[in-house]
Each structure stands twice: as structure tokens, then as C-alpha cells.
Protein backbone atom coordinates (compact mmCIF):
# COMPACT_ATOMS: atom_id res chain seq x y z
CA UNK A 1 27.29 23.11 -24.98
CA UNK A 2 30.88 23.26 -25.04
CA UNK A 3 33.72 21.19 -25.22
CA UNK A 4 37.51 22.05 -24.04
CA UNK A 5 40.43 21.90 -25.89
CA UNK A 6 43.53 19.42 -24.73
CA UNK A 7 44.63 21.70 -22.91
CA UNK A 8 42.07 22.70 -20.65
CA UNK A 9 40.66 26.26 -22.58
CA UNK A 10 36.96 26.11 -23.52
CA UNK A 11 36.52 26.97 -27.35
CA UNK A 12 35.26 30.46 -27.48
CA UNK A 13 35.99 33.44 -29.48
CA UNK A 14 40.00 34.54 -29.60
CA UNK A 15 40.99 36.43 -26.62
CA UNK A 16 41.29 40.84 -27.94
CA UNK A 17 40.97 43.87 -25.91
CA UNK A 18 37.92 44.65 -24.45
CA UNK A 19 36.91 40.88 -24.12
CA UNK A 20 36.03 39.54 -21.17
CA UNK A 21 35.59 35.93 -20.10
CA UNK A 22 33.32 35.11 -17.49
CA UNK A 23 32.56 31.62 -16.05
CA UNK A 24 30.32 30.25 -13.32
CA UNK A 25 30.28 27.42 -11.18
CA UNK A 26 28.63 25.87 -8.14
CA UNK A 27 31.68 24.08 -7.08
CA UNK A 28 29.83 21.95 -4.02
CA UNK A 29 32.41 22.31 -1.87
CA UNK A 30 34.97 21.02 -4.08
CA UNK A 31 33.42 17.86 -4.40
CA UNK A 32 33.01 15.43 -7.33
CA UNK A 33 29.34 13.55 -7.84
CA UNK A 34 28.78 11.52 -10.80
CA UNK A 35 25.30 9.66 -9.63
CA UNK A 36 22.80 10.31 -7.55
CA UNK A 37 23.56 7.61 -5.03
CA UNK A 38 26.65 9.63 -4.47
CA UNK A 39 24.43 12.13 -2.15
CA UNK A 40 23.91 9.39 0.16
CA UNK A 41 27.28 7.42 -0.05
CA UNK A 42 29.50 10.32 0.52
CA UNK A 43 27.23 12.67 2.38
CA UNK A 44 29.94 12.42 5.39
CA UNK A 45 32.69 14.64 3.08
CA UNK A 46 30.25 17.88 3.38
CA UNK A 47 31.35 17.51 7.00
CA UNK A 48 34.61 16.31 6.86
CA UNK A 49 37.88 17.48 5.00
CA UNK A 50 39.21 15.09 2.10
CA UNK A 51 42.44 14.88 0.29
CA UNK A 52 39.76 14.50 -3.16
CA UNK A 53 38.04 17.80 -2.16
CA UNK A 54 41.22 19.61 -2.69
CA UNK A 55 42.69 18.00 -5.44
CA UNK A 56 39.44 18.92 -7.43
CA UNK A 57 39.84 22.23 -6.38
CA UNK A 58 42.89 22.29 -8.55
CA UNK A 59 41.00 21.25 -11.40
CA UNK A 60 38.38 23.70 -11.08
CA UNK A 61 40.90 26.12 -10.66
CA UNK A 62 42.80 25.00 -13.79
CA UNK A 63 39.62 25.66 -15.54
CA UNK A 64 39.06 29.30 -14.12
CA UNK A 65 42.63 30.29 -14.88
CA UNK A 66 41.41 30.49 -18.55
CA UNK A 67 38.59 33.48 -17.89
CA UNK A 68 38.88 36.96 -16.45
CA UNK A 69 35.91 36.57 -13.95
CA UNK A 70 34.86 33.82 -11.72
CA UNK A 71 31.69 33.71 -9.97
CA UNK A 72 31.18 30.58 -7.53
CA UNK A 73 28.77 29.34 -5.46
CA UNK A 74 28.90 26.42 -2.63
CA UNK A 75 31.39 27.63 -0.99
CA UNK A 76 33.13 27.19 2.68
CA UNK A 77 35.00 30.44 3.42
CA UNK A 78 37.12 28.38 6.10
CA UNK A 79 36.11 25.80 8.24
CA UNK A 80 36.71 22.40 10.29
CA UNK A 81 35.54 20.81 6.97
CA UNK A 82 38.50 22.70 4.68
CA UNK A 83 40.85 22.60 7.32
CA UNK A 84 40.35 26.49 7.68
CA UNK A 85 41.04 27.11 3.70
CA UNK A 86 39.03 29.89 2.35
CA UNK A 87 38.17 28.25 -0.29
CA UNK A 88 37.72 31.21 -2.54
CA UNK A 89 40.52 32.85 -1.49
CA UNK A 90 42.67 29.37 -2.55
CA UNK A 91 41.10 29.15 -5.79
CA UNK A 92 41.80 33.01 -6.63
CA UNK A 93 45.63 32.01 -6.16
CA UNK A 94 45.70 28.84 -8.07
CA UNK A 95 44.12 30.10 -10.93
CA UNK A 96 46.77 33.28 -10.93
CA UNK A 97 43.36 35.71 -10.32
CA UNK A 98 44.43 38.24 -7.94
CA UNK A 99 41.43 40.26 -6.62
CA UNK A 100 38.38 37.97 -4.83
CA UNK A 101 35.25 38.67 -2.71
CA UNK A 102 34.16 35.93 -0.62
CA UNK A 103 30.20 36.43 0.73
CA UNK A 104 29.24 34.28 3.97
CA UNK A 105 25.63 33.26 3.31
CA UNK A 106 25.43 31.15 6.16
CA UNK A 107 27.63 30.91 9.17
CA UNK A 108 27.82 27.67 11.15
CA UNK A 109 31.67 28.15 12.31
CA UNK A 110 33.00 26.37 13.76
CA UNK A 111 31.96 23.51 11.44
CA UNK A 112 31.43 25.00 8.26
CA UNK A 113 30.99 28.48 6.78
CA UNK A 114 28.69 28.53 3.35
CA UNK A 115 29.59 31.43 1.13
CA UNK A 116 29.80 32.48 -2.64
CA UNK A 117 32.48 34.40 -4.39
CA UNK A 118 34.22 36.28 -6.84
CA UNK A 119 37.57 36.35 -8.31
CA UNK A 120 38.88 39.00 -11.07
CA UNK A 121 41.87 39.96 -13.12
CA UNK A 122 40.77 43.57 -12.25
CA UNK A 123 39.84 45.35 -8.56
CA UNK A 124 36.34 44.28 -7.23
CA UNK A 125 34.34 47.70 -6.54
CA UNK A 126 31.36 49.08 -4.35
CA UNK A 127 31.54 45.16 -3.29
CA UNK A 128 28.04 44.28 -1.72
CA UNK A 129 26.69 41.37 0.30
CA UNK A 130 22.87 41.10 -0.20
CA UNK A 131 20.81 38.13 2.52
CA UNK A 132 17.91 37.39 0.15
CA UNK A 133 14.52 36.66 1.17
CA UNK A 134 12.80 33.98 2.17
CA UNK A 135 11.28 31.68 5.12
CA UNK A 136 14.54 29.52 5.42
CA UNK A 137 17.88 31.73 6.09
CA UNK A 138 21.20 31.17 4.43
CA UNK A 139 20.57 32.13 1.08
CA UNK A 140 22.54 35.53 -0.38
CA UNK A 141 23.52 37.72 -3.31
CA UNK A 142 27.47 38.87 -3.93
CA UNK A 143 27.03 42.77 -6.02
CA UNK A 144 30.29 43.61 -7.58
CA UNK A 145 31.32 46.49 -10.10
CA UNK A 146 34.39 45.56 -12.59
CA UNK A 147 35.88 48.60 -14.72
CA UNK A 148 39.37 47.39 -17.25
CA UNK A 149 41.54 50.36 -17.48
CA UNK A 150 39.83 52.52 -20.49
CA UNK A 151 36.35 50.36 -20.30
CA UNK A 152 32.84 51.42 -19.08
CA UNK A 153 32.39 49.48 -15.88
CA UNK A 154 30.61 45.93 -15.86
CA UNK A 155 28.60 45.08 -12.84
CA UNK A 156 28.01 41.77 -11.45
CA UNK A 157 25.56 40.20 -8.80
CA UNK A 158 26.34 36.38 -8.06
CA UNK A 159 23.37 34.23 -6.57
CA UNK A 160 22.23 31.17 -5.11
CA UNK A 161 18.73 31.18 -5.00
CA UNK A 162 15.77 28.69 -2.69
CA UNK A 163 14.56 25.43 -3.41
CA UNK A 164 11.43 26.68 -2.95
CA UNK A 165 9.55 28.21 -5.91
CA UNK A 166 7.40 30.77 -3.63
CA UNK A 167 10.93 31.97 -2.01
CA UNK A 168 12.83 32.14 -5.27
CA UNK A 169 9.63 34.59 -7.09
CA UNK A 170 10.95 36.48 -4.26
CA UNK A 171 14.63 36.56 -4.73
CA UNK A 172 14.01 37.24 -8.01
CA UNK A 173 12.39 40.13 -7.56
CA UNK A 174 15.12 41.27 -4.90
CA UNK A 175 17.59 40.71 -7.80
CA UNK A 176 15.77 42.58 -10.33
CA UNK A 177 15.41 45.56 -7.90
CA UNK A 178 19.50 45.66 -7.78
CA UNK A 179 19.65 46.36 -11.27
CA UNK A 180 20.51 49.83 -12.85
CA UNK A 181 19.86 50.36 -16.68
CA UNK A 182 22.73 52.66 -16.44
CA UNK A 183 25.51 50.29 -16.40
CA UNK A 184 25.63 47.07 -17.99
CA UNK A 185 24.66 44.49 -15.71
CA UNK A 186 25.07 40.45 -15.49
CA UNK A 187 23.02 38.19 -13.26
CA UNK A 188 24.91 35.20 -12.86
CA UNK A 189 24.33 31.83 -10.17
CA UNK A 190 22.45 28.63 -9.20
CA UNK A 191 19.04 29.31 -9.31
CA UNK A 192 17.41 26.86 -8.96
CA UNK A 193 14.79 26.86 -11.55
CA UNK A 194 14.63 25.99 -15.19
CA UNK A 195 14.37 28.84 -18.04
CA UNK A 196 10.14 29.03 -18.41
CA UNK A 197 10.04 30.29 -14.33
CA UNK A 198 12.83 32.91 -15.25
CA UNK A 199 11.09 34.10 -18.97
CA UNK A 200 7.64 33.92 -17.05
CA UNK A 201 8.88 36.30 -14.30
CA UNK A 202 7.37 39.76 -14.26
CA UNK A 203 10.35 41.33 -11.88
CA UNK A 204 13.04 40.05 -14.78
CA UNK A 205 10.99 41.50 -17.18
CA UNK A 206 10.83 44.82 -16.32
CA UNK A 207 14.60 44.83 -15.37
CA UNK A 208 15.16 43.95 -19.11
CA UNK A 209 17.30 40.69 -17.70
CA UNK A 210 17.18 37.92 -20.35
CA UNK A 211 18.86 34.50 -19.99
CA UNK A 212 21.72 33.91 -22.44
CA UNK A 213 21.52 30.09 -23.18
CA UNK A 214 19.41 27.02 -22.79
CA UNK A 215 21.75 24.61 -21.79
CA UNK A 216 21.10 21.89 -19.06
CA UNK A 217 23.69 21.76 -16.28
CA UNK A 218 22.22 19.58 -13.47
CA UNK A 219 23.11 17.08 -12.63
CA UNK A 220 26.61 16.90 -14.26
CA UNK A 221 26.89 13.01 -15.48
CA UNK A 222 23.46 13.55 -16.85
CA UNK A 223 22.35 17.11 -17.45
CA UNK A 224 18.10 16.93 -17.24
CA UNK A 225 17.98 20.35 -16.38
CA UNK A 226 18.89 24.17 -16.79
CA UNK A 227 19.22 25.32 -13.73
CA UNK A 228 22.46 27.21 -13.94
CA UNK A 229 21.78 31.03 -15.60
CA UNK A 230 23.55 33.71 -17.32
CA UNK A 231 21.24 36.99 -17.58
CA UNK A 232 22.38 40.14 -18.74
CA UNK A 233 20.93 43.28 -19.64
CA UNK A 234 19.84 45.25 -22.91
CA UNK A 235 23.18 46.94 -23.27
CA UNK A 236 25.43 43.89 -22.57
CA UNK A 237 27.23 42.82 -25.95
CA UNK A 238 27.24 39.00 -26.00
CA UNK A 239 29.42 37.40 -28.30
CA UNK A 240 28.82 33.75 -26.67
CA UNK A 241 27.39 31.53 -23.55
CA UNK A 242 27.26 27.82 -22.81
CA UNK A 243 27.47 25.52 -20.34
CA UNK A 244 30.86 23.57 -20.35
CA UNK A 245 31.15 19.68 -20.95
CA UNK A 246 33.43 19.37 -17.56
CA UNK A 247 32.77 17.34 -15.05
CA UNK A 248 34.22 18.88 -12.03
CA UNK A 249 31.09 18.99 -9.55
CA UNK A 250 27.37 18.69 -9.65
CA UNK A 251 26.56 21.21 -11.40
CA UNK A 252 27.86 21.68 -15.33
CA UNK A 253 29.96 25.14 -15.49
CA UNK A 254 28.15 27.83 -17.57
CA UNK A 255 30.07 30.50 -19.31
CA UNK A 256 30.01 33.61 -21.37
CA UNK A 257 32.38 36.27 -23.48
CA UNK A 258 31.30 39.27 -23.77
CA UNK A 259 32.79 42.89 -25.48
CA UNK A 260 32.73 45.75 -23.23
CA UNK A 261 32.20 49.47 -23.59
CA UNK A 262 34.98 51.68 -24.70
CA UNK A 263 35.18 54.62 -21.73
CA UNK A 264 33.21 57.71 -22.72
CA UNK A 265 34.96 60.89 -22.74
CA UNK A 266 32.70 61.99 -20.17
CA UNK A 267 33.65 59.50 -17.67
């Protein structure tokens, strides 16, 4: 795990060409737990708007403004509980990212509108919104393809997978199916299940997706367990991932740097 500097920049490699930053976070809402009592005590603020919510959502923003990709999950895409602020959209602007995707997973507008989402230095392409399977609706997949000027193109599929074990085998699979050893892939999200499910699953295994770290992310105050994943393919050059010692939700943030492809000539 990581720690961050004094002024807000988590400790990785120095910034060079072909770089690329890329943090994740399931930012509940915007919200701020630090016990477990917390879920009970301030269950009304999933409902209602708060003045916290969206000063937090500056901090989490502050954080993001330091990495070229963003991928975020537990999000409202504008509701009666953000006072109609996308919240995606409002974080792409604070943290000075200028392209985002926003992915409604499940719709209960007027009240509240549950998405995930993706904010980039660079244009989002051949943007996808996947519903994943399983008995319970609501949970979804965000596919996005990111190509720097002069670099092989990077795509990315953001998830927030079931509760449920039998469900999640499934999504899995789903997610495994998306992949294409032809262009270096990252799997990023909340899923939901701890590293031995993910090495033990057959569809991962044959996509050639591998997790990138160990670290436990959940819950925040006291991190039991990694539930929070980073998996990449073959190809992907890693130079680091970690989760991030910053309490700014529920989850831990988990993050990795990684050295793209020069374009072929071909291309």
C-alpha cells in the first residue's frame, strides 16, 4: 500500500511519455464511512443530498487530478439525492479531466440514478455500456478504448460486480468474454470478492487476466479485505499497483502506472 505525498500525489514512478496513471475508486456516493455503525447512523444521506457529500467530492477529485484515467463506481448520474449533479460529470471538471463516460446501471429517477464512470485526459472510444448478469438487476460493465497521440490503444472495462458469489462466477465470465488478446486490456472495479475466487476462476484464466496486487481495500478505516481489483492482460507493461492509504469513502482507492505501446507503423 501506498502513502501520498503532502501534497496530495501518490508516490509512484516519475511521470514520462508513454506513462499512464490510472486510479480506481468506489466513491459511495461521495460519502465518508469510517465504522461500520456508520451504515446504520447515516443510512438517510444515500437518500438525501448533504453539504459533506459534496465537499468530499472535492477531495476525491483532488486525488484524481493527479492520474490520467479515472474509473469510478457508486455513482448517481443526477438525482433528487445530488441535487441533479452528475456526479461524474462534476468530478471530470474538478479534477481538470476533460473527456468522461457516465454508465446508468440502475435507474430509479426520480430519486436516484446508480451509475459508474470514466474520466480521461484523452477521447473515450467505441464507449460501451454492458448490464451484467445475474438474478438481481442493476449491476453493469462501462467498455472504453483510450489511444495517446502516437500510442497503441489501451482498452478499459470498469465493473461493479454481485454480492452474490453464484452471480459474480457469472459476471466474470461475461467480463472475460469482452476481452481481445489483440489490444492490451485492463479490468478494473468493485468486485466483490477477494483474490483466491478471481485466481480460481476458469473464465479469467483463459482470458490471460491476472490481478496486479494483493492489497486489502474494504472497509477503509480497517482494510480486512481485497475486494477492489486491477487485472490486466499478458501484454500490459506494469510498472506499479496499490491500493492508496486515503480515506475518502468505503472503499480504499487502488491504483496502477503502466507504459504503453509505441504506435506500429502499420497502424
Amino acid at each position: 500500500m501506498t502513502t501520498i505525498d503532502p501534497k496530495g500525489a501518490p508516490l509512484f514512478h516519475p511521470h514520462s511519455p508513454g506513462q499512464v496513471r490510472l486510479l480506481s475508486l468506489n466513491i459511495q456516493v461521495g460519502l465518508q464511512t469510517s465504522s461500520y455503525m456508520h451504515y446504520v447512523t447515516r443510512a438517510w444521506k444515500h437518500l438525501v443530498p448533504t453539504r459533506g457529500a459534496r465537499d468530499n467530492l472535492d477531495r476525491i477529485a483532488e486525488l484524481a487530478s493527479h492520474f490520467d484515467i479515472v474509473a469510478l463506481q457508486e455513482c448517481d448520474a443526477g438525482s433528487l439525492r445530488t441535487r441533479r449533479l452528475n456526479q461524474v460529470a462534476h468530478l471530470a471538471e474538478r479534477a481538470g479531466l476533460p473527456h468522461w463516460e457516465a454508465s446508468v446501471t440502475r435507474d430509479l429517477a426520480p430519486f436516484a440514478r446508480h451509475c459508474i464512470g470514466c474520466l480521461s485526459r484523452w477521447p473515450l472510444r467505441q464507449v460501451r455500456s454492458h448490464t451484467l448478469p445475474g438474478r438481481v438487476p442493476g449491476r453493469g460493465a462501462l467498455e472504453v478504448e483510450i489511444r495517446p497521440p502516437g500510442y497503441e490503444p489501451l482498452r478499459l472495462i470498469i465493473a461493479h460486480l454481485a454480492l452474490s458469489r453464484q452471480a459474480r462466477a457469472r459476471q466474470l465470465h461475461f467480463l472475460a468474454e469482452l476481452v481481445d488478446d489483440r489490444t492490451d486490456t485492463l479490468v478494473v472495479g468493485d468486485f466483490n470478492c477477494d483474490l483466491p475466487e478471481l485466481n480460481n476462476h476458469r473464465g479469467l484464466q483463459q482470458a490471460s487476466l491476472a490481478a496486479l496486487h494483493g492489497d486489502s481495500t474494504f472497509p477503509s478505516w480497517r482494510p480486512k479485505r481485497a475486494i477492489d481489483h486491477i487485472l490486466a492482460t499478458p501484454t500490459v507493461e506494469v510498472l506499479d499497483a496499490r491500493a492508496l492509504d486515503t480515506r475518502i469513502s468505503d472503499h480504499l482507492p487502488v491504483a496502477t502506472q503502466i507504459r504503453l505501446k509505441l504506435e506500429s507503423r502499420d497502424s
